[in-house]
N, C-alpha and C. Protein backbone atom coordinates (compact mmCIF):
# COMPACT_ATOMS: atom_id res chain seq x y z
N UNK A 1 103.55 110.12 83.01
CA UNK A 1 103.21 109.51 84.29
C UNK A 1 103.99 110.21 85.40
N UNK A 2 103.32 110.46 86.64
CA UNK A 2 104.22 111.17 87.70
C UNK A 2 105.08 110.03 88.45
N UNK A 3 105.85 110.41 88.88
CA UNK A 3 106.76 109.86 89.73
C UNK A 3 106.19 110.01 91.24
N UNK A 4 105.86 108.39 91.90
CA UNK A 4 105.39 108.50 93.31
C UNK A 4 106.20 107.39 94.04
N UNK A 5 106.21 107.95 95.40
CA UNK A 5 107.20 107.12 95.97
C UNK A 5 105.58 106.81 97.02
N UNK A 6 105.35 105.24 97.12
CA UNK A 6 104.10 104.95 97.65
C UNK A 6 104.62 104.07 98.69
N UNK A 7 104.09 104.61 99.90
CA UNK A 7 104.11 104.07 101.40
C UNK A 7 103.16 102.94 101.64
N UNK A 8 102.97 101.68 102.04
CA UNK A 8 102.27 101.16 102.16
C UNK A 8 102.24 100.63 103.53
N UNK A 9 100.88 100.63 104.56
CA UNK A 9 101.11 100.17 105.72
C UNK A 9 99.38 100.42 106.50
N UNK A 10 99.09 99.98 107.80
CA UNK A 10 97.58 99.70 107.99
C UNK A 10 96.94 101.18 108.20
N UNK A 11 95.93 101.05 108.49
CA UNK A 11 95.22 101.94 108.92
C UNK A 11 94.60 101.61 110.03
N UNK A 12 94.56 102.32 111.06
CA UNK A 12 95.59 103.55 111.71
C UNK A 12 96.95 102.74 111.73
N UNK A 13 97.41 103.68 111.16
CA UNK A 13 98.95 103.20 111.05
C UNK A 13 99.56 103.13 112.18
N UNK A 14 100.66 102.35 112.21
CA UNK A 14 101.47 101.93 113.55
C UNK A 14 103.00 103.11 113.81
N UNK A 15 103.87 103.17 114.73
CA UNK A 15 105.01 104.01 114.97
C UNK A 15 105.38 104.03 113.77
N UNK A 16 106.04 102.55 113.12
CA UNK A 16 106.88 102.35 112.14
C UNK A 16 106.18 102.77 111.41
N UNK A 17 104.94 103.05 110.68
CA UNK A 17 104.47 103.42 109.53
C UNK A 17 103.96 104.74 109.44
N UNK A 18 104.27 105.14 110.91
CA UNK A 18 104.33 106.77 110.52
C UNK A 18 105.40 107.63 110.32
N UNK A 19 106.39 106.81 110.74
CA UNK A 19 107.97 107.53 110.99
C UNK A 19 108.17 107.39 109.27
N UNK A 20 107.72 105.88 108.74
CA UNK A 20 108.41 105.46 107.42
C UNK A 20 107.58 106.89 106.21
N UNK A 21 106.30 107.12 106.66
CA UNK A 21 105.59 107.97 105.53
C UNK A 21 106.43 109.79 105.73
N UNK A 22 106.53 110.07 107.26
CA UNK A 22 107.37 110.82 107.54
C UNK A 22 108.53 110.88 106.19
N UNK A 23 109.79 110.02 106.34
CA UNK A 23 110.61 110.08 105.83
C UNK A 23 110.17 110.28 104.59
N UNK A 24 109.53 109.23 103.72
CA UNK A 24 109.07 109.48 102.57
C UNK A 24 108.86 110.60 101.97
N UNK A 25 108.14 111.43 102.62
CA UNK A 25 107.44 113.03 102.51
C UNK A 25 108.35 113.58 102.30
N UNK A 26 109.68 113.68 103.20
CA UNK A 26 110.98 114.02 102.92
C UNK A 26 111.47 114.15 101.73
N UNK A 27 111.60 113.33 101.50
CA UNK A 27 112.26 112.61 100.16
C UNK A 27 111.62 113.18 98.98
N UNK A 28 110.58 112.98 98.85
CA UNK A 28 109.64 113.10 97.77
C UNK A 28 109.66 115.17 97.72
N UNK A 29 109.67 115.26 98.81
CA UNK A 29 109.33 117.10 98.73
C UNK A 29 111.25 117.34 98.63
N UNK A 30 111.93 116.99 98.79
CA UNK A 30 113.42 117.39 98.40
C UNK A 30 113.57 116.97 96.89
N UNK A 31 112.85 115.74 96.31
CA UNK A 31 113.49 115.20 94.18
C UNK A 31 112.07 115.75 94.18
N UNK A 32 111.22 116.39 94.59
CA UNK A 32 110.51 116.88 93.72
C UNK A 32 109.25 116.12 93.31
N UNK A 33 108.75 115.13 93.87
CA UNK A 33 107.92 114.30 93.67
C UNK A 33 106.94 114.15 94.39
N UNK A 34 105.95 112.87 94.07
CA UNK A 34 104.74 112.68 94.74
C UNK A 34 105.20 111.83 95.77
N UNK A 35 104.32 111.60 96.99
CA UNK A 35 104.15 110.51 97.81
C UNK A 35 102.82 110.39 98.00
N UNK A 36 102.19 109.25 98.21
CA UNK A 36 101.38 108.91 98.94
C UNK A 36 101.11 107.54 99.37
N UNK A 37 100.13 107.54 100.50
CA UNK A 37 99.95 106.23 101.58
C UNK A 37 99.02 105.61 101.01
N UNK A 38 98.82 104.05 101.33
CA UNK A 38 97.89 103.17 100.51
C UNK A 38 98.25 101.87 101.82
N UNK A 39 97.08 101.43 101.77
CA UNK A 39 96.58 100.42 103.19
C UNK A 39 96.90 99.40 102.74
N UNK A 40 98.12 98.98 103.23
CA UNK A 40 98.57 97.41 103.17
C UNK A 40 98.03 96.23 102.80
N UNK A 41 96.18 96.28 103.28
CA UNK A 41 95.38 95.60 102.70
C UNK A 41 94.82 95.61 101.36
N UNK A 42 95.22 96.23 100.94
CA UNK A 42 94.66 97.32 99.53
C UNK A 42 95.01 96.25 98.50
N UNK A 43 94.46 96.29 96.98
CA UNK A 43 94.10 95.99 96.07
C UNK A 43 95.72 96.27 95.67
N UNK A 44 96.09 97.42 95.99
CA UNK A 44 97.43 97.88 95.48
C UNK A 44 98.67 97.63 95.87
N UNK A 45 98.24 97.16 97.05
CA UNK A 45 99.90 96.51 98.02
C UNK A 45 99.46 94.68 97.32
N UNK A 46 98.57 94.22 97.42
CA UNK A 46 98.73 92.88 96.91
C UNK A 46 99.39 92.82 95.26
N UNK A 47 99.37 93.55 94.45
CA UNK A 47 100.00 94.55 93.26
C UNK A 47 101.08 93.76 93.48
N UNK A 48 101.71 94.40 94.47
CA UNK A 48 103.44 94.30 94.30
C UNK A 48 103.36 93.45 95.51
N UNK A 49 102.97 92.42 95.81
CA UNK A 49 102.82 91.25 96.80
C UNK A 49 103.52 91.82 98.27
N UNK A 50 103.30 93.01 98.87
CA UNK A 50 103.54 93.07 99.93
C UNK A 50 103.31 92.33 101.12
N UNK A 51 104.40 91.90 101.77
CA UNK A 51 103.85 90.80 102.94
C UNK A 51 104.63 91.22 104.27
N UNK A 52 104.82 92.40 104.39
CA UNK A 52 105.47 92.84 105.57
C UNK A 52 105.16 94.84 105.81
N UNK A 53 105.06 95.30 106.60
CA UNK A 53 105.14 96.59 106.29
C UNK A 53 105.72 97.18 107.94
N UNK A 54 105.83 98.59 107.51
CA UNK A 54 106.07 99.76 106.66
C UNK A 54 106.45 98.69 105.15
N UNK A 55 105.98 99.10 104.01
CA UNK A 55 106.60 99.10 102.72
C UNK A 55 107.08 100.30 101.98
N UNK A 56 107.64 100.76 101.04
CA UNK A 56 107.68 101.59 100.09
C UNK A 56 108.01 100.99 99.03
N UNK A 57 107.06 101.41 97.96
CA UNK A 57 107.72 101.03 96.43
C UNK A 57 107.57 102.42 95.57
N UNK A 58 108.80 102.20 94.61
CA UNK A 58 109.42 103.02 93.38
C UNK A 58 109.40 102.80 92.18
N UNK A 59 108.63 103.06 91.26
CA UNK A 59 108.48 102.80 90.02
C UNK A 59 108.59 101.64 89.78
N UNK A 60 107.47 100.62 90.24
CA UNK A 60 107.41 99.35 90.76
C UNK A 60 107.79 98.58 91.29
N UNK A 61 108.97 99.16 91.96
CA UNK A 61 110.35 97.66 92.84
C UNK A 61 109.57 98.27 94.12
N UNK A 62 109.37 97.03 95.16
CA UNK A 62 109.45 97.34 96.53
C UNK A 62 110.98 97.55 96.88
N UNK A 63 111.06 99.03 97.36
CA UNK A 63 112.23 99.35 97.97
C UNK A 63 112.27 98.90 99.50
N UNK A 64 111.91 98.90 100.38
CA UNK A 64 111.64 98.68 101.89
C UNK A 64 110.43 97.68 102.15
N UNK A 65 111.00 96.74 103.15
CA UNK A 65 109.42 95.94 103.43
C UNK A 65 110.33 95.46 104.82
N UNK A 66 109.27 95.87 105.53
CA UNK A 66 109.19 95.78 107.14
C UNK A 66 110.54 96.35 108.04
N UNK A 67 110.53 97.34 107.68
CA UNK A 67 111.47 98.37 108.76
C UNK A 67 111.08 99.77 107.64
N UNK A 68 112.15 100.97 108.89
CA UNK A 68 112.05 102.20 108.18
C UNK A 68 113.07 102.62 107.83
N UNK A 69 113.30 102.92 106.79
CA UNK A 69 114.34 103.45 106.10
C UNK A 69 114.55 104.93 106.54
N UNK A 70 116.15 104.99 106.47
CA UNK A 70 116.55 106.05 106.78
C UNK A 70 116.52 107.33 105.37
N UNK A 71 116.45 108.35 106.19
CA UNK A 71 116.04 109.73 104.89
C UNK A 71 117.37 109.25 104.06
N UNK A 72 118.71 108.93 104.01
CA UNK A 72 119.36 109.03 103.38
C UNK A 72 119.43 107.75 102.71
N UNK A 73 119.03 106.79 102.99
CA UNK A 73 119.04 105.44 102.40
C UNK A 73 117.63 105.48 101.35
N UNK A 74 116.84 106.04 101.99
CA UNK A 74 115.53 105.79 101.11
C UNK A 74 115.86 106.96 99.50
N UNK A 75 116.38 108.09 99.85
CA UNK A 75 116.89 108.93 98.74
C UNK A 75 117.64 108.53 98.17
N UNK A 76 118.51 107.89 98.49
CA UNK A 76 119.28 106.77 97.65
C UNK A 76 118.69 106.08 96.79
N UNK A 77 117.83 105.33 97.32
CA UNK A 77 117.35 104.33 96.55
C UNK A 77 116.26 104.91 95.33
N UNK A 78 115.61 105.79 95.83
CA UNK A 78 114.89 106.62 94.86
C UNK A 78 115.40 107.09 93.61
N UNK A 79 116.79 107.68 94.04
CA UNK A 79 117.57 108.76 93.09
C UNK A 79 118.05 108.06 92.19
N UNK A 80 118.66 106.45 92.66
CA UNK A 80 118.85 105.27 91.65
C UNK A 80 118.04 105.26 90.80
N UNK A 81 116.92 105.10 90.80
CA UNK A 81 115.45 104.69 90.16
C UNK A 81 115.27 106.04 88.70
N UNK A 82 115.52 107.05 89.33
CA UNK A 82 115.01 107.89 88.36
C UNK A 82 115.65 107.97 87.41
C-alpha cells in the first residue's frame, strides 16, 4: 500500500485549504510520498468523520482539522506515523 498524506477541504477550495495542500505537497515530495486532495464532502472525508477543514489525515489518524499546519509540524507528525 502507498503511503498518502490526504488533504481534505471544498471545492473551490478556500485560502486555508490551499496554503494547507501547499504544505502538504511539501512534505510528501521531501519523505518521499504521495499526496492528494479529496472534497470534504466526499464519501472519504465522512470515512474519517471530518467536521472541520483544511483536514489532513495519515495512515488513518486525522492529523489537522480546521487550521494549517506548519511545514515543520505537519512533517512531524507524518514522520511519527511512518
Amino acid at each position: 500500500m502507498v503511503e498518502e498524506i490526504m488533504v481534505f477541504g471544498p471545492e473551490p477550495a478556500c485560502v486555508k485549504c490551499k496554503k494547507t495542500t501547499e504544505v502538504a505537497q511539501q512534505v510528501a515530495g521531501m519523505l518521499g510520498i504521495n499526496m492528494a486532495k479529496y472534497d470534504v464532502l466526499s464519501e472519504e472525508a465522512d470515512k474519517y468523520g471530518i467536521m472541520l477543514s483544511p483536514a489532513v489525515v495519515f495512515k488513518g489518524e486525522v492529523l489537522v482539522s480546521g487550521k494549517v499546519p506548519t511545514f515543520d509540524s505537519l512533517k512531524e507528525m507524518v514522520e511519527k506515523r511512518m
